[in-house]
C-alpha atoms as a PDB file:
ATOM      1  CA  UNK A   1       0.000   0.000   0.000  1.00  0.00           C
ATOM      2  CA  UNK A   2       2.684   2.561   0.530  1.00  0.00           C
ATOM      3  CA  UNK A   3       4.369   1.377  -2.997  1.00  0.00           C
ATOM      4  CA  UNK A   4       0.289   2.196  -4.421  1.00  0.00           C
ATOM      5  CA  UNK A   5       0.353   5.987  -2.458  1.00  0.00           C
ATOM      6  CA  UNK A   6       3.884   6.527  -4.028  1.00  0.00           C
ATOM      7  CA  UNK A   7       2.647   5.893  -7.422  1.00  0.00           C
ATOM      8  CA  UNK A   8      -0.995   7.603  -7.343  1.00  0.00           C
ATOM      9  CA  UNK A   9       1.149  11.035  -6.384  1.00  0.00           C
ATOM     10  CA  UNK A  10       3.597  10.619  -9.954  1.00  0.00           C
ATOM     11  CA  UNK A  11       3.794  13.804 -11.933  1.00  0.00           C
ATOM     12  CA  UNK A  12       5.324  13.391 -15.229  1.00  0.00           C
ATOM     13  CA  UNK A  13       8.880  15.151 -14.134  1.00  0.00           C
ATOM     14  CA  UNK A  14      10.067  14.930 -10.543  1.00  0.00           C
ATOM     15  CA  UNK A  15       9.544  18.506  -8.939  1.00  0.00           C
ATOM     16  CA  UNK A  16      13.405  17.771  -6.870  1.00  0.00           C
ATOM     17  CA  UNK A  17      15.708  16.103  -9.529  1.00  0.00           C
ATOM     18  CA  UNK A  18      13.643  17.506 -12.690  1.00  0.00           C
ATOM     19  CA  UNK A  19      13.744  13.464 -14.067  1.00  0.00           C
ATOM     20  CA  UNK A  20      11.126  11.508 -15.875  1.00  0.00           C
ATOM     21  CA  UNK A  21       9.061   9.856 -13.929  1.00  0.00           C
ATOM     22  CA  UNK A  22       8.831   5.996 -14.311  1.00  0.00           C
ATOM     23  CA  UNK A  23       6.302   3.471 -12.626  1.00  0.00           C
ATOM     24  CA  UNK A  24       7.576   0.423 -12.746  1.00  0.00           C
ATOM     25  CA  UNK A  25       4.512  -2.308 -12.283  1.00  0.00           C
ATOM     26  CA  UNK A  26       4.702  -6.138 -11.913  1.00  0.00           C
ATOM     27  CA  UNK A  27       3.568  -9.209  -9.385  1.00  0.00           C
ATOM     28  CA  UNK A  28       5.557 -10.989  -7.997  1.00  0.00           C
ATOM     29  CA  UNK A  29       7.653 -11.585 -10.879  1.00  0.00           C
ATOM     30  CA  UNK A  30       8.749  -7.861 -10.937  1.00  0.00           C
ATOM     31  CA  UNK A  31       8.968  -8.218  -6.666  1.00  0.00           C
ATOM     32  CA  UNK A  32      11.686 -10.958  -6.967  1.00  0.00           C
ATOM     33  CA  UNK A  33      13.340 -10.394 -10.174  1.00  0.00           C
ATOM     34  CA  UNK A  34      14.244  -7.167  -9.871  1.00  0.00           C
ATOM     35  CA  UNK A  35      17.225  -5.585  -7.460  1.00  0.00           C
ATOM     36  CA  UNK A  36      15.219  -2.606  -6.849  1.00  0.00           C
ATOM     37  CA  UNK A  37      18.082  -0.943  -5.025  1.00  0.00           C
ATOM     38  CA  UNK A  38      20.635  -1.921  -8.043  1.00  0.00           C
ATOM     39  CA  UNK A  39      17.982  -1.039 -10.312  1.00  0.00           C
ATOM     40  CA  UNK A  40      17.406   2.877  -8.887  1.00  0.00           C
ATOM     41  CA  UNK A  41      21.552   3.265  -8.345  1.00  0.00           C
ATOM     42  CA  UNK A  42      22.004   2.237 -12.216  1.00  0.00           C
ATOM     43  CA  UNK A  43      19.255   5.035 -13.291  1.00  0.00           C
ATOM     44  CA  UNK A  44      19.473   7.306 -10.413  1.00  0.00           C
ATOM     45  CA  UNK A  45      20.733  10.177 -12.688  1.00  0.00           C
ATOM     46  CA  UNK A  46      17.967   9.677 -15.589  1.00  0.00           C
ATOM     47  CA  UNK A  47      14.547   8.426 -14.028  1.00  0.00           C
ATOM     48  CA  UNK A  48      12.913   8.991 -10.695  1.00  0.00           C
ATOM     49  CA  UNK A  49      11.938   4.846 -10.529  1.00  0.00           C
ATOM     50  CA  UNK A  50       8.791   4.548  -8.512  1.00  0.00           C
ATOM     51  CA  UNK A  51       7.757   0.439  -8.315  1.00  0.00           C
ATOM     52  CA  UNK A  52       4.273  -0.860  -7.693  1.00  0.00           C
ATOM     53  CA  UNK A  53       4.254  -4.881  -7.092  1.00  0.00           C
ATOM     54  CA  UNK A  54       1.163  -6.685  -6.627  1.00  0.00           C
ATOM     55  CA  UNK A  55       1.591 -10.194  -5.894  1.00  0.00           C
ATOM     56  CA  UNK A  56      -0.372 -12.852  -7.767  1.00  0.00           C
ATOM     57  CA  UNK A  57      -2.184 -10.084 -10.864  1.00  0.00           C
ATOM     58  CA  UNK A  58      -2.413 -10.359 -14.405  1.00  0.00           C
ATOM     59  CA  UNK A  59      -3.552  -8.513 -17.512  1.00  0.00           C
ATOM     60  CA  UNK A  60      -7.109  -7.658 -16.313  1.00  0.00           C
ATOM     61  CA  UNK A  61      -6.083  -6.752 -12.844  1.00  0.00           C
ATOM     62  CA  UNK A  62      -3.329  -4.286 -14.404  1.00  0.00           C
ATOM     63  CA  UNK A  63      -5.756  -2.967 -16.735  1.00  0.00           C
ATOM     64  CA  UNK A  64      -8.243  -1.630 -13.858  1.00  0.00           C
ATOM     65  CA  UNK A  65      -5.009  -0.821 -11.807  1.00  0.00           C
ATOM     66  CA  UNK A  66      -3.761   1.228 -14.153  1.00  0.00           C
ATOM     67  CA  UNK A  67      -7.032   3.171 -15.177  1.00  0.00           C
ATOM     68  CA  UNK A  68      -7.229   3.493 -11.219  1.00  0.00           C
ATOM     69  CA  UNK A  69      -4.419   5.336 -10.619  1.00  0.00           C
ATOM     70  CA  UNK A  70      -4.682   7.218 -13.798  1.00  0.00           C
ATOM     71  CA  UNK A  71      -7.965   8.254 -12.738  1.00  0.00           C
ATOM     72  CA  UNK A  72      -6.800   9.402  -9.156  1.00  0.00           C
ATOM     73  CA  UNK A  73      -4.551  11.967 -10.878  1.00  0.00           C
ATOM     74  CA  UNK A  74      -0.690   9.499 -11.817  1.00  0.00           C
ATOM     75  CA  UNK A  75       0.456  11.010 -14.386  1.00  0.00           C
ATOM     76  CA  UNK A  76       3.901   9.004 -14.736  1.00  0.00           C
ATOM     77  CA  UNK A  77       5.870   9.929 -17.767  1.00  0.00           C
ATOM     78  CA  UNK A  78       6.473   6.231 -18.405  1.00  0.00           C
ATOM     79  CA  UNK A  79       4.787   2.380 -17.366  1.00  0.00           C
ATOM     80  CA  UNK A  80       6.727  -0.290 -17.449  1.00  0.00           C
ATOM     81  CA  UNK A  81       5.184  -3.415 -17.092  1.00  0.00           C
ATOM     82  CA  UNK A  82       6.481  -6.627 -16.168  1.00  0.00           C
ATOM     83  CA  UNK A  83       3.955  -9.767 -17.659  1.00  0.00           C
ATOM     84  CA  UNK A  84       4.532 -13.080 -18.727  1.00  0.00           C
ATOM     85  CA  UNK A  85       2.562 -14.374 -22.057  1.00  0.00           C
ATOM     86  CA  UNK A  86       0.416 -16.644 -19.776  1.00  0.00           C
ATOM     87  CA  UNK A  87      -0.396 -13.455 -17.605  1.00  0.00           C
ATOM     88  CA  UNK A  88      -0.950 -11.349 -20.335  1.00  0.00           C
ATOM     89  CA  UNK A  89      -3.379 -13.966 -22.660  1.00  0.00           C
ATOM     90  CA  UNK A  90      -4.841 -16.016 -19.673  1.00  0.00           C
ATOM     91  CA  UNK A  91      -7.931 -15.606 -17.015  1.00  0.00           C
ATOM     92  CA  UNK A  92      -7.452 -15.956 -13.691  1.00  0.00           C
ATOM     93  CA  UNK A  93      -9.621 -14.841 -10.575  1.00  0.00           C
ATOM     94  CA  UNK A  94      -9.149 -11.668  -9.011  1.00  0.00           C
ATOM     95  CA  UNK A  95      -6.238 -12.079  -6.475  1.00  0.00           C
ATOM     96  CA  UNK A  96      -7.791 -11.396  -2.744  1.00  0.00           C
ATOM     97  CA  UNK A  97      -5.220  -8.499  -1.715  1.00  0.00           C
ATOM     98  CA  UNK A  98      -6.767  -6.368  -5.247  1.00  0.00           C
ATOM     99  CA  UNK A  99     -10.423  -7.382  -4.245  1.00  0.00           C
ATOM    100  CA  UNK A 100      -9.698  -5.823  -0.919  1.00  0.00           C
ATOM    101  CA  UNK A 101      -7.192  -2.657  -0.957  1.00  0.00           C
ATOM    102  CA  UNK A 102      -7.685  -1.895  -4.700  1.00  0.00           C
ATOM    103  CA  UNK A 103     -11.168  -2.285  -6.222  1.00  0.00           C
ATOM    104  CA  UNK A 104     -13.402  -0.020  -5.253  1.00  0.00           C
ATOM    105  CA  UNK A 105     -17.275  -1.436  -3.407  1.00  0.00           C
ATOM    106  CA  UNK A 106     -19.133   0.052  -6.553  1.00  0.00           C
ATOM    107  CA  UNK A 107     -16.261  -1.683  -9.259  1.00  0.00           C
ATOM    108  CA  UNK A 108     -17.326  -4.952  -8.008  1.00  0.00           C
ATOM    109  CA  UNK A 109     -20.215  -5.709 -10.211  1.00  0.00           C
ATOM    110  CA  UNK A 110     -18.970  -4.397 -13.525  1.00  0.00           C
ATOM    111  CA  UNK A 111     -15.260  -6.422 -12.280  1.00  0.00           C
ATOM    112  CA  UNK A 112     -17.427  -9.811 -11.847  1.00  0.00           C
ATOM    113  CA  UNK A 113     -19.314  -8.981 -15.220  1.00  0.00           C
ATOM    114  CA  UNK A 114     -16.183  -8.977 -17.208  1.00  0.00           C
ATOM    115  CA  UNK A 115     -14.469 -12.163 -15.430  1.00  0.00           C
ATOM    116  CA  UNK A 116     -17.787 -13.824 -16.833  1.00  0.00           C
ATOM    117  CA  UNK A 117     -18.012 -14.767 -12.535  1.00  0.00           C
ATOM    118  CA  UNK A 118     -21.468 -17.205 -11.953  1.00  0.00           C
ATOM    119  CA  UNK A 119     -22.975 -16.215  -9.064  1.00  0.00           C
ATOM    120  CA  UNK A 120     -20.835 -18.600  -6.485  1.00  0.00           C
ATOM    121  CA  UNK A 121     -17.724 -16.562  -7.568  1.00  0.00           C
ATOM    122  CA  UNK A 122     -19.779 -13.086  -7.038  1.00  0.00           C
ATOM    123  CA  UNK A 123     -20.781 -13.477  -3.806  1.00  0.00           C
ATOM    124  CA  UNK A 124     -16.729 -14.272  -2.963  1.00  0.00           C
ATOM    125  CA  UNK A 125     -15.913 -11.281  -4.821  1.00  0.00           C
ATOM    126  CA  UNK A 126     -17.893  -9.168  -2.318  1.00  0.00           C
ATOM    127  CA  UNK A 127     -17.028 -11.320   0.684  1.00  0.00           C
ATOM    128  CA  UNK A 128     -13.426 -10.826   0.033  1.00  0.00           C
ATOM    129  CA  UNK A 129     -13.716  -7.510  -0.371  1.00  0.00           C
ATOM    130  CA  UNK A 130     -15.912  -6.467   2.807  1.00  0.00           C
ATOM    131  CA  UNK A 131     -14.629  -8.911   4.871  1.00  0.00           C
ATOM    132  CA  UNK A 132     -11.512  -8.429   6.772  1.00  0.00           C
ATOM    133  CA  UNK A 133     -10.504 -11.963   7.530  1.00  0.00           C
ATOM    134  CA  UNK A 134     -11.627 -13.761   4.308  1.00  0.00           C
ATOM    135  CA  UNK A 135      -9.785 -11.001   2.402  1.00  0.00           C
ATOM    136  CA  UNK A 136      -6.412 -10.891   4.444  1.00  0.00           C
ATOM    137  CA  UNK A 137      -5.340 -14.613   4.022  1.00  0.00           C
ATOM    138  CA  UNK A 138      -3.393 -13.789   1.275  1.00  0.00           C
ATOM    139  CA  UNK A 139      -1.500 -11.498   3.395  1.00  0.00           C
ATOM    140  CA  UNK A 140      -1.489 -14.198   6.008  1.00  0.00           C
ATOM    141  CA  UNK A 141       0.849 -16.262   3.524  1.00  0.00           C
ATOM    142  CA  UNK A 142       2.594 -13.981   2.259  1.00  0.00           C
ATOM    143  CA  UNK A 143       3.794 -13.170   6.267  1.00  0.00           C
ATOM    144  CA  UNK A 144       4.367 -17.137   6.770  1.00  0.00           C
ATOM    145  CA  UNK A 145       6.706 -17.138   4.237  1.00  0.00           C
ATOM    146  CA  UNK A 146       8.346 -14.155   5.531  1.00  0.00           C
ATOM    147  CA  UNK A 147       9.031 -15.723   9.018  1.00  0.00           C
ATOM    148  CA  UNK A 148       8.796 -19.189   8.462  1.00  0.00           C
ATOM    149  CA  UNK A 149      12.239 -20.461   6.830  1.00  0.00           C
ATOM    150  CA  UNK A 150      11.412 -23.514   4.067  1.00  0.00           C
ATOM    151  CA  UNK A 151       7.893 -22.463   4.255  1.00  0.00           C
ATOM    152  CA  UNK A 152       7.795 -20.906   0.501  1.00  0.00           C
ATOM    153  CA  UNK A 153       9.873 -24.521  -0.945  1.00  0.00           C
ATOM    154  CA  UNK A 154       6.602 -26.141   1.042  1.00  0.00           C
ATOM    155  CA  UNK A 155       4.733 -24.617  -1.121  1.00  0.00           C
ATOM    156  CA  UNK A 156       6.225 -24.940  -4.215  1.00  0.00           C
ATOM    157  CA  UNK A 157       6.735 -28.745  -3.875  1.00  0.00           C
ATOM    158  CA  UNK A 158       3.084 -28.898  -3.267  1.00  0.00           C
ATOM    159  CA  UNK A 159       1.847 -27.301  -6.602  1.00  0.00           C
ATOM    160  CA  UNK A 160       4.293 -28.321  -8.868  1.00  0.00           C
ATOM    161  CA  UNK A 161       2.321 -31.429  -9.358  1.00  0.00           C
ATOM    162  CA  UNK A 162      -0.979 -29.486  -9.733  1.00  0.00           C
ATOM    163  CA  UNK A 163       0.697 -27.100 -12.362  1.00  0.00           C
ATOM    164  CA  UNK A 164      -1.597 -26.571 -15.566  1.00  0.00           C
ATOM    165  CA  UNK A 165      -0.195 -27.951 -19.514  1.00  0.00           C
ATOM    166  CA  UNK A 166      -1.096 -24.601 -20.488  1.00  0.00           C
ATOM    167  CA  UNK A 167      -0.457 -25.629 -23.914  1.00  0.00           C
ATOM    168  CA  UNK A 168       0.240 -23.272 -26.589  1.00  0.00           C
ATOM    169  CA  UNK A 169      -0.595 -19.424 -25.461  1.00  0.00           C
ATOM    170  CA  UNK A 170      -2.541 -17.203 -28.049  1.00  0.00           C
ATOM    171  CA  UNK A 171      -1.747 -13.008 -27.627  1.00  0.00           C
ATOM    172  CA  UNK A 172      -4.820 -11.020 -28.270  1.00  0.00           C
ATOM    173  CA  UNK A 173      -3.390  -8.353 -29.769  1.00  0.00           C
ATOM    174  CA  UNK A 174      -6.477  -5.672 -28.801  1.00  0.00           C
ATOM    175  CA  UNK A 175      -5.249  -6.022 -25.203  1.00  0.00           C
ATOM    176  CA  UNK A 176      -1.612  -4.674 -26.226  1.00  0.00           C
ATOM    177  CA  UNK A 177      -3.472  -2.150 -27.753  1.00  0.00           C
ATOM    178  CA  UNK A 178      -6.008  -1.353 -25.022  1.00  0.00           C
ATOM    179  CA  UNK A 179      -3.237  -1.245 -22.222  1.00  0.00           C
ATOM    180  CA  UNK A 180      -1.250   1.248 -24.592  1.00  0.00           C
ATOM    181  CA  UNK A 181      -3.966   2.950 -25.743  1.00  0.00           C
ATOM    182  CA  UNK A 182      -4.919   3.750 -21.494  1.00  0.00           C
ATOM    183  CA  UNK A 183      -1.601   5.307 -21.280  1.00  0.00           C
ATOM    184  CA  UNK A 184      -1.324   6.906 -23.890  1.00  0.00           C
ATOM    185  CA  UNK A 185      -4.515   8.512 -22.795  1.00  0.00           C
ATOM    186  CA  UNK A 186      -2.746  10.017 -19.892  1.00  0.00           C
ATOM    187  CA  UNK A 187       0.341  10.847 -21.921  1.00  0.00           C
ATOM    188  CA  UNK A 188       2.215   8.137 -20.331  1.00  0.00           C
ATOM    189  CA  UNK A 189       4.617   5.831 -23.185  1.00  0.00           C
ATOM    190  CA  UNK A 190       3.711   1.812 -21.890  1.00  0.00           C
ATOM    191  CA  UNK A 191       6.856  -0.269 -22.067  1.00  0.00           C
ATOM    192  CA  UNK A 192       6.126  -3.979 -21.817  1.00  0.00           C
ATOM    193  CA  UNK A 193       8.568  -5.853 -20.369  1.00  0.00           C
ATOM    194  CA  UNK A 194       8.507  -9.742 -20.949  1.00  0.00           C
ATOM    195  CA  UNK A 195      10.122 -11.368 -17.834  1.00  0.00           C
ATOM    196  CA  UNK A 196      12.254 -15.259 -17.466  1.00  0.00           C
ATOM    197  CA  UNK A 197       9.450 -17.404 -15.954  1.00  0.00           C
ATOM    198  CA  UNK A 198       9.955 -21.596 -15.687  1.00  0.00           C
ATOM    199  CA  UNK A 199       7.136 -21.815 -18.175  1.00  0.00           C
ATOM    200  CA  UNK A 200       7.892 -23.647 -20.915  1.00  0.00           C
ATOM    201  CA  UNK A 201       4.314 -22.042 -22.314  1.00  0.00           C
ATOM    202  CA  UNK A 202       6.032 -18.869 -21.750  1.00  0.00           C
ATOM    203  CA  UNK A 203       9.168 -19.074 -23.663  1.00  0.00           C
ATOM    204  CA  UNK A 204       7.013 -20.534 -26.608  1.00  0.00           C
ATOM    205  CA  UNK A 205       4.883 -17.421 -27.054  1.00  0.00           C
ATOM    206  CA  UNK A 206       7.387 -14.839 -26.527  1.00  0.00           C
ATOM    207  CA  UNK A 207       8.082 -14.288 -30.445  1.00  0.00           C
ATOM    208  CA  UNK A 208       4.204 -13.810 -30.514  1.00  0.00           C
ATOM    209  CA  UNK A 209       4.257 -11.141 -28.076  1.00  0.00           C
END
């Protein structure tokens, strides 16, 4: 949440080091991919870097994330996000920690309408979002693996055998075009950044992106 207030404040140029502003926006592949502090040092004297990672979001998450902060008055000069070709052409639920700090209570209907949500996955929408504990155990896990040591490898080893054949991935171009198109809205230049995942899907559809 502090990362999210750092970015909704972005003017185009820094008002104290006169640089262009950069968002740089990701899940966790962005989180532990990328030395933030090594990252920052490196372009220190040519972008004021400001990162926004949200653990466990894809395309349609970053679309409404975007528009979001865009709406609240960022204005960075550039958005660079990190997605893999799964995340980018794939649906996947809304991720609990979004439902809760970054949709807003009157988003929810139109944000189950475009998932194509029956009315089972509606009602957890709104749960998730209103309710406090049913919406923080994300958080809850992401804390475990924090103070826990093996606790993430746990985890791992546990869903590697439940890990989708997620075949051969197909780009829709119009999102490309709608997530550019949203920031170029805003003045903002979109740079996509296509990041080393262990998906063999992945590395297949990179040419296509």
């Amino acid at each position: 949440m502090n990362e999210y207030g750092g970015a909704l404040g972005l003017p185009p140029w820094d008002s104290r080091s006169g640089l262009p502003t950069m968002l740089l926006a990701g899940n966790s592949l962005l989180e532990r991919g990328v030395d933030l502090d090594q990252f920052q040092k490196s372009l220190s004297e040519v972008y004021r870097i400001q990162r926004l990672a949200v653990p466990a979001t894809t395309y349609a998450d970053w679309l409404y994330i975007l528009n979001e902060i865009f709406r609240r008055g960022s204005r960075p000069l550039y958005v660079v996000l990190l997605m893999s070709p799964m995340q980018l052409s794939g649906k996947y639920p809304i991720p609990a920690m979004v439902a809760v700090n970054l949709y807003r209570g009157s988003d929810l209907g139109q944000a189950a309408s475009e998932h194509l949500m029956n009315l089972n996955d509606r009602v957890m929408l709104y749960i998730t979002h209103y309710s406090p504990f049913w919406g923080g155990r994300e958080a809850i896990r992401y804390w475990k693996q924090r103070a826990l040591p093996g606790y993430a490898i746990v985890l791992d080893r546990q869903s590697q055998g439940m890990r989708q054949d997620h075949g051969d991935v197909q780009i829709d171009p119009q999102k490309l075009q709608d997530l550019s198109s949203l920031c170029a809205q805003y003045n903002s230049h979109l740079v996509l950044v296509i990041p080393p995942t262990n998906q063999p899907a992945d590395a297949k559809a990179v040419p296509q992106v």
